[in-house]
PDB file of N, CA and C in Angstrom:
ATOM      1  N   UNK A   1       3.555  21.197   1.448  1.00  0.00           N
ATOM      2  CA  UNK A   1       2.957  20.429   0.370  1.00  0.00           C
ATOM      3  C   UNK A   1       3.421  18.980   0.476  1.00  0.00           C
ATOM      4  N   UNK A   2       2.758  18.024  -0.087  1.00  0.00           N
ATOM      5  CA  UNK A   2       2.522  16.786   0.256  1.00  0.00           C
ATOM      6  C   UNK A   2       3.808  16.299  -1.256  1.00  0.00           C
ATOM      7  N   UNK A   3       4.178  15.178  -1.208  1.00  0.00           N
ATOM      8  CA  UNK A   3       5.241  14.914  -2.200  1.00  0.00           C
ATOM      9  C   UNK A   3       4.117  14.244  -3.361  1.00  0.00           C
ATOM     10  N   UNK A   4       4.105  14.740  -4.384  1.00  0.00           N
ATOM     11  CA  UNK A   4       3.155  14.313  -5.664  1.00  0.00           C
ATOM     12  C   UNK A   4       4.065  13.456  -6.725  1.00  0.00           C
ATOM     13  N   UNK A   5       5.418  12.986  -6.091  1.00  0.00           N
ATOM     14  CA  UNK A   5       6.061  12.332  -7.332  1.00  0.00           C
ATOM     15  C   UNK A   5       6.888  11.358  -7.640  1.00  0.00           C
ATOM     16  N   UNK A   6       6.915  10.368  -8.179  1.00  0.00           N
ATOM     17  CA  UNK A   6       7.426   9.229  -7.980  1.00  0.00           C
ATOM     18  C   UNK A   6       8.458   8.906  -7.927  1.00  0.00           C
ATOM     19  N   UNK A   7       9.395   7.951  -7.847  1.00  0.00           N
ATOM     20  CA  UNK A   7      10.652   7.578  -8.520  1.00  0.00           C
ATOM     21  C   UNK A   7      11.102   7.736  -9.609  1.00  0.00           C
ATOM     22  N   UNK A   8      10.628   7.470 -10.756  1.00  0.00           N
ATOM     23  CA  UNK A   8      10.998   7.936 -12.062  1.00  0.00           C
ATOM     24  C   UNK A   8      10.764   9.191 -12.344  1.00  0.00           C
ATOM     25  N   UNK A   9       9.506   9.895 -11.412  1.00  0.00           N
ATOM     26  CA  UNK A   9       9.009  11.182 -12.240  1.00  0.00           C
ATOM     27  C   UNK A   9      10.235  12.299 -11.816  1.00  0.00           C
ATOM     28  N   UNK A  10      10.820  11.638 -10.689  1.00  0.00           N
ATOM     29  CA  UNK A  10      11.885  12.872 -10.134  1.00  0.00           C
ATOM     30  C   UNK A  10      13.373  12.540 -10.648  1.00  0.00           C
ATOM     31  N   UNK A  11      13.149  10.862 -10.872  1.00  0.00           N
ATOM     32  CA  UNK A  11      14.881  10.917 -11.792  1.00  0.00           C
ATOM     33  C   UNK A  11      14.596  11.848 -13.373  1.00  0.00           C
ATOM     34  N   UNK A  12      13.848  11.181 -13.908  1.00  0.00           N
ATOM     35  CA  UNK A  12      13.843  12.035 -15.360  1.00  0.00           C
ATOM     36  C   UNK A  12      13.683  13.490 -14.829  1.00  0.00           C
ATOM     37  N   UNK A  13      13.251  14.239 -13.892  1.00  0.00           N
ATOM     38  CA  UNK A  13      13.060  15.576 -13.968  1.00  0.00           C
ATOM     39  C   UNK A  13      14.195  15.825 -13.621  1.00  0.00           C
ATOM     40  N   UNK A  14      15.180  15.469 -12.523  1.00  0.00           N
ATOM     41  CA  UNK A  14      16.452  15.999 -12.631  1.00  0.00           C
ATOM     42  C   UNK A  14      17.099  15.865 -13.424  1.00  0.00           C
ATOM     43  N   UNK A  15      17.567  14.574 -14.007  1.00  0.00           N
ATOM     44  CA  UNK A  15      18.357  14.174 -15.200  1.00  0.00           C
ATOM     45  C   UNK A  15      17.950  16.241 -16.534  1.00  0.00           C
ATOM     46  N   UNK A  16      16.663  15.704 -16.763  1.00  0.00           N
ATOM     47  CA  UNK A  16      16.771  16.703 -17.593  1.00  0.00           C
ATOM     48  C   UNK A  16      16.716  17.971 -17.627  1.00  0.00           C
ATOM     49  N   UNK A  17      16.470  18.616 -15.957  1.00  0.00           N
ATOM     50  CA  UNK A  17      16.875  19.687 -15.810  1.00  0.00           C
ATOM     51  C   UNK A  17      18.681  20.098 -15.527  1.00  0.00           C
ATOM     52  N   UNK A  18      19.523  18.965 -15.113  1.00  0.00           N
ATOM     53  CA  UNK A  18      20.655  19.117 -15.524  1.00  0.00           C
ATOM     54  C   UNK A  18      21.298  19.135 -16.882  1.00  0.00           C
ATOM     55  N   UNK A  19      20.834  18.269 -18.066  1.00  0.00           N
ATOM     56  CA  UNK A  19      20.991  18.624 -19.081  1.00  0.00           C
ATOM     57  C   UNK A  19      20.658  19.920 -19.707  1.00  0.00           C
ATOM     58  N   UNK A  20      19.525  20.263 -19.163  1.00  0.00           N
ATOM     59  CA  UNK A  20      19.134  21.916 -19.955  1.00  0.00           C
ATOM     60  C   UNK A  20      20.203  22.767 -19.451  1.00  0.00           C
ATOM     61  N   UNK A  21      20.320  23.174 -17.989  1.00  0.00           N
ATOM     62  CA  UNK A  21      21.828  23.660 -17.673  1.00  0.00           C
ATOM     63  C   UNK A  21      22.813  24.017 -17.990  1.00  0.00           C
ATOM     64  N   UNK A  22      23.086  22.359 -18.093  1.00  0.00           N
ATOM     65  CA  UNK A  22      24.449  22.145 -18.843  1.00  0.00           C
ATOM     66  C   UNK A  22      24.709  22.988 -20.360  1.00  0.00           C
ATOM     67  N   UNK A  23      23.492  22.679 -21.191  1.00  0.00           N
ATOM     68  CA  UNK A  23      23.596  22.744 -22.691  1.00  0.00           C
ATOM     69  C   UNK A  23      23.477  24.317 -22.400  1.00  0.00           C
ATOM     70  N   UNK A  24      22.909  24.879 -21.660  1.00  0.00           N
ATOM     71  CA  UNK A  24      23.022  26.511 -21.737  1.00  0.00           C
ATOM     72  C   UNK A  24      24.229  26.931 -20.965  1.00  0.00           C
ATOM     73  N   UNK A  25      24.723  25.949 -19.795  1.00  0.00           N
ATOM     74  CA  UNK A  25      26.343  26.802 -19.209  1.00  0.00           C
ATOM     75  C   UNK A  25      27.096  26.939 -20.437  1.00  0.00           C
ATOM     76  N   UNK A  26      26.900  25.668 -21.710  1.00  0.00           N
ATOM     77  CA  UNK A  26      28.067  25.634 -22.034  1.00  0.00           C
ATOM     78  C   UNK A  26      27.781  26.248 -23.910  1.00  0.00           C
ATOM     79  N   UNK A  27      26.511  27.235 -23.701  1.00  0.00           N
ATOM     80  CA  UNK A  27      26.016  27.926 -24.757  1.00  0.00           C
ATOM     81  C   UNK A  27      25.829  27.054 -25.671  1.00  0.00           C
ATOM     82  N   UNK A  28      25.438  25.965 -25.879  1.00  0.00           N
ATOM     83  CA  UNK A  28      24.737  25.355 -26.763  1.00  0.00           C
ATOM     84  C   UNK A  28      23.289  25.078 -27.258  1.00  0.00           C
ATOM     85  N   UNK A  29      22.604  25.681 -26.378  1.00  0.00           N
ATOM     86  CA  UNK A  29      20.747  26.196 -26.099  1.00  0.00           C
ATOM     87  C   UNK A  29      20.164  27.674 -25.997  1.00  0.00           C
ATOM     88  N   UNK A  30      21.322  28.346 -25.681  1.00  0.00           N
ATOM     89  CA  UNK A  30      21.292  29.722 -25.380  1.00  0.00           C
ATOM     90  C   UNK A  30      20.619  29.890 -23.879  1.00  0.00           C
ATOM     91  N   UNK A  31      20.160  31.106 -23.392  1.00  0.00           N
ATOM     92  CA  UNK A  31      20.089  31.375 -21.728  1.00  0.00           C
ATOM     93  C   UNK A  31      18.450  30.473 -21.094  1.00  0.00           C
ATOM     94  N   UNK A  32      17.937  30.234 -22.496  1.00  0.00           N
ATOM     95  CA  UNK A  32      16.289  29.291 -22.220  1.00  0.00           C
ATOM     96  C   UNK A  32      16.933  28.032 -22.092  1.00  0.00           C
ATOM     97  N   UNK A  33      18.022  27.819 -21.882  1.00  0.00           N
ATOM     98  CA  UNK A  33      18.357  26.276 -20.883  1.00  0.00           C
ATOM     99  C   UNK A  33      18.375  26.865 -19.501  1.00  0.00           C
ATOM    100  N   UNK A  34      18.453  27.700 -19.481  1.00  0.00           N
ATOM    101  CA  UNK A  34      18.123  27.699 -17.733  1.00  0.00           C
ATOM    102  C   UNK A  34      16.720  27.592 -17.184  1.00  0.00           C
ATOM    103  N   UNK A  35      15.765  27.598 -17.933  1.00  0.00           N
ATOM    104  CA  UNK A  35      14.340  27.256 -17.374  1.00  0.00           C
ATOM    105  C   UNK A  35      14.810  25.424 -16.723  1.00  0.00           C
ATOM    106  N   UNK A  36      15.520  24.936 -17.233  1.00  0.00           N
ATOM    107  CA  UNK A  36      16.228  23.315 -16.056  1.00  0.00           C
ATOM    108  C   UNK A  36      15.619  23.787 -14.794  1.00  0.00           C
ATOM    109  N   UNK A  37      15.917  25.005 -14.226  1.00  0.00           N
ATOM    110  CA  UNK A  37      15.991  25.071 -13.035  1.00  0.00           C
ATOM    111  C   UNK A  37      14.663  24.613 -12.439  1.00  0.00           C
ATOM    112  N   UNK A  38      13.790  24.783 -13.230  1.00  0.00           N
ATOM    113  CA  UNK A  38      12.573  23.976 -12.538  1.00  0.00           C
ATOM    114  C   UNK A  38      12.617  22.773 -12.534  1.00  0.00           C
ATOM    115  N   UNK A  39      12.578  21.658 -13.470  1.00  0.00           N
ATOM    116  CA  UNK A  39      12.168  20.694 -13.011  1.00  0.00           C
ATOM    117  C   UNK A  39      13.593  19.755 -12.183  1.00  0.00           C
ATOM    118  N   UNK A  40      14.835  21.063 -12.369  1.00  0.00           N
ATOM    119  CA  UNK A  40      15.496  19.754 -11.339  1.00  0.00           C
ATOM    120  C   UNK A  40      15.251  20.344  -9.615  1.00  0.00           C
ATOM    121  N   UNK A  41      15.083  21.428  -9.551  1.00  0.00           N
ATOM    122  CA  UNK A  41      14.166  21.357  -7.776  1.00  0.00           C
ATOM    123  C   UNK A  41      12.971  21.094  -7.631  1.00  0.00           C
ATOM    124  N   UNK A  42      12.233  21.155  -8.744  1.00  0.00           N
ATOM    125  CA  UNK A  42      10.889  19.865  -8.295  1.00  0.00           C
ATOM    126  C   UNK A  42      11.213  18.584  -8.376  1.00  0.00           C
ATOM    127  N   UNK A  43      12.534  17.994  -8.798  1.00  0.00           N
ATOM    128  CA  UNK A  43      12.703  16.366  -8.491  1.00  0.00           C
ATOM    129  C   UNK A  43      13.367  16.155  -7.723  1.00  0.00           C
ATOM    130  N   UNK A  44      13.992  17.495  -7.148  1.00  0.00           N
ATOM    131  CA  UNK A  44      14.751  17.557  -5.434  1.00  0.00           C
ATOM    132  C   UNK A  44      13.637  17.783  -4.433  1.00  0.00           C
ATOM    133  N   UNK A  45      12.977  18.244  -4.626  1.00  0.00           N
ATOM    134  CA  UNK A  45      12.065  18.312  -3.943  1.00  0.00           C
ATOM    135  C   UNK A  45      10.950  17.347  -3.888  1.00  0.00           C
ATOM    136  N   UNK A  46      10.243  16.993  -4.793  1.00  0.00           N
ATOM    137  CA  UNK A  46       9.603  15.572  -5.092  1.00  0.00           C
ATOM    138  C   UNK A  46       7.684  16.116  -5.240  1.00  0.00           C
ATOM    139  N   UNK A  47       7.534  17.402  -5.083  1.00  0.00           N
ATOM    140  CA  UNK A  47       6.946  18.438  -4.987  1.00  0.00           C
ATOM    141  C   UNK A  47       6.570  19.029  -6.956  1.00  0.00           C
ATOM    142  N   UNK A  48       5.226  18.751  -7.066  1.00  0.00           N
ATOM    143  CA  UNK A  48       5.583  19.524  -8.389  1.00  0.00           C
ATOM    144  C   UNK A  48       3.778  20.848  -7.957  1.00  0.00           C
ATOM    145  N   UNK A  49       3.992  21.766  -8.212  1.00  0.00           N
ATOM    146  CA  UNK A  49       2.899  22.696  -7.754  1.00  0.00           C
ATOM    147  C   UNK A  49       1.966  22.137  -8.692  1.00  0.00           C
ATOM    148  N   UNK A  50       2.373  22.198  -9.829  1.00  0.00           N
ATOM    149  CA  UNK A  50       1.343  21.728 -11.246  1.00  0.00           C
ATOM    150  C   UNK A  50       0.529  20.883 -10.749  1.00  0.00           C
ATOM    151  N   UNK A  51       1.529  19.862 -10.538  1.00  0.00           N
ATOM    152  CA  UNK A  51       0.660  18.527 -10.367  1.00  0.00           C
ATOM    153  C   UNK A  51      -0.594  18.567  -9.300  1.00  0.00           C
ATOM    154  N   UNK A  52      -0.336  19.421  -8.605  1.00  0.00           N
ATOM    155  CA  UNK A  52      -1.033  19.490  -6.864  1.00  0.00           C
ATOM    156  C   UNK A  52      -2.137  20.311  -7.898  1.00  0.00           C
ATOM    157  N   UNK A  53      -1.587  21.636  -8.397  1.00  0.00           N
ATOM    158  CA  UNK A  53      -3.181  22.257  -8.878  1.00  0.00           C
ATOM    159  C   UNK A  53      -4.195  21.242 -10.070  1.00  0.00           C
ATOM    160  N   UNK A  54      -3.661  20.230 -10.741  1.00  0.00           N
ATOM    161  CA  UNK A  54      -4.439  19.301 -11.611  1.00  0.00           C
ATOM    162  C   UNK A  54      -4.856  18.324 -11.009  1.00  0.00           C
ATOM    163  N   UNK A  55      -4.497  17.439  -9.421  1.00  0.00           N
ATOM    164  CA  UNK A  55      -4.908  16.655  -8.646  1.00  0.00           C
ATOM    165  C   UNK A  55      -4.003  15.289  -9.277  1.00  0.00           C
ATOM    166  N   UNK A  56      -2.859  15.509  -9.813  1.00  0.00           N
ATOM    167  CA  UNK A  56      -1.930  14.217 -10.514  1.00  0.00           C
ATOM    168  C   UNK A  56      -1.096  13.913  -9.384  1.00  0.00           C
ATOM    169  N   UNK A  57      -0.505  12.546  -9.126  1.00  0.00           N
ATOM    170  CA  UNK A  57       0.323  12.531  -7.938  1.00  0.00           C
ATOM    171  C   UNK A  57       0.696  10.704  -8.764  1.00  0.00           C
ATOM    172  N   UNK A  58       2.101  10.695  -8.565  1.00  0.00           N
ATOM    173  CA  UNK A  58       2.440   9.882  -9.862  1.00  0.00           C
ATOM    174  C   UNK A  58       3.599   9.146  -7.993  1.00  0.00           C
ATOM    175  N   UNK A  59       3.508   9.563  -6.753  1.00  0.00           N
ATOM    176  CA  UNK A  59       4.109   9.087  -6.468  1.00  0.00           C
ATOM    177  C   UNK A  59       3.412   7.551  -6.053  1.00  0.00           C
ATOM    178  N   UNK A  60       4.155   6.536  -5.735  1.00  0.00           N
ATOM    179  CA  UNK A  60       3.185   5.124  -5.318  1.00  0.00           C
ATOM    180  C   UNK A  60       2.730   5.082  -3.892  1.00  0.00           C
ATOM    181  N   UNK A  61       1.521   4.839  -3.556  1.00  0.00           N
ATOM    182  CA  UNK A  61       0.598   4.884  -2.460  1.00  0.00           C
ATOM    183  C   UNK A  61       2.149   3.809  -1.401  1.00  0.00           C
ATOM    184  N   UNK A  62       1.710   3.951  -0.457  1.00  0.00           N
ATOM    185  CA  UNK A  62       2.410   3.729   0.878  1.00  0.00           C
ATOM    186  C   UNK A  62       1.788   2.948   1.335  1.00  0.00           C
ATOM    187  N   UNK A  63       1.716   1.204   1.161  1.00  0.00           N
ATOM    188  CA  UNK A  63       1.167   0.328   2.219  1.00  0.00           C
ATOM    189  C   UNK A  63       1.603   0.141   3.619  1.00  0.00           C
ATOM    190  N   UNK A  64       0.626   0.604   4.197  1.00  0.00           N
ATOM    191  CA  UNK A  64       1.228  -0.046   5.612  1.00  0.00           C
ATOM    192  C   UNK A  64       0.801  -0.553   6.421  1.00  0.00           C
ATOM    193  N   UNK A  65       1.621  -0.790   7.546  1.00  0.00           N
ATOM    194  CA  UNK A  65       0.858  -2.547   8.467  1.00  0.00           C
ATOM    195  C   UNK A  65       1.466  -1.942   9.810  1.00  0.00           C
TER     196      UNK A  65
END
């Protein structure tokens, strides 16, 4: 799969899939903080399936020469 995601779209997705994590390692969300786990390996990855099945791609086009 082709990378559908930008710079920001993959910092905020990790950022807040480590927070969900966190707030459930440390039982403050209960065990539905572990759904994190998605969006912080889709912002490791840079890859979101969603996006590919809706045709969204938020990463910036690639000029080149």
């Amino acid at each position: 799969m082709k990378i559908n995601e930008g710079g920001l779209d993959r910092a905020v997705r990790i950022v807040v899939g480590l927070v969900l994590i966190a707030l459930s390692a440390t039982g403050t969300i209960g065990v539905w903080g572990y759904i994190g786990i998605i969006p912080l390996l889709t912002g490791i990855a840079g890859v979101c399936p969603a996006y590919a099945l809706m045709g969204i791609n938020t990463c910036p086009m690639k000029k080149g020469g």
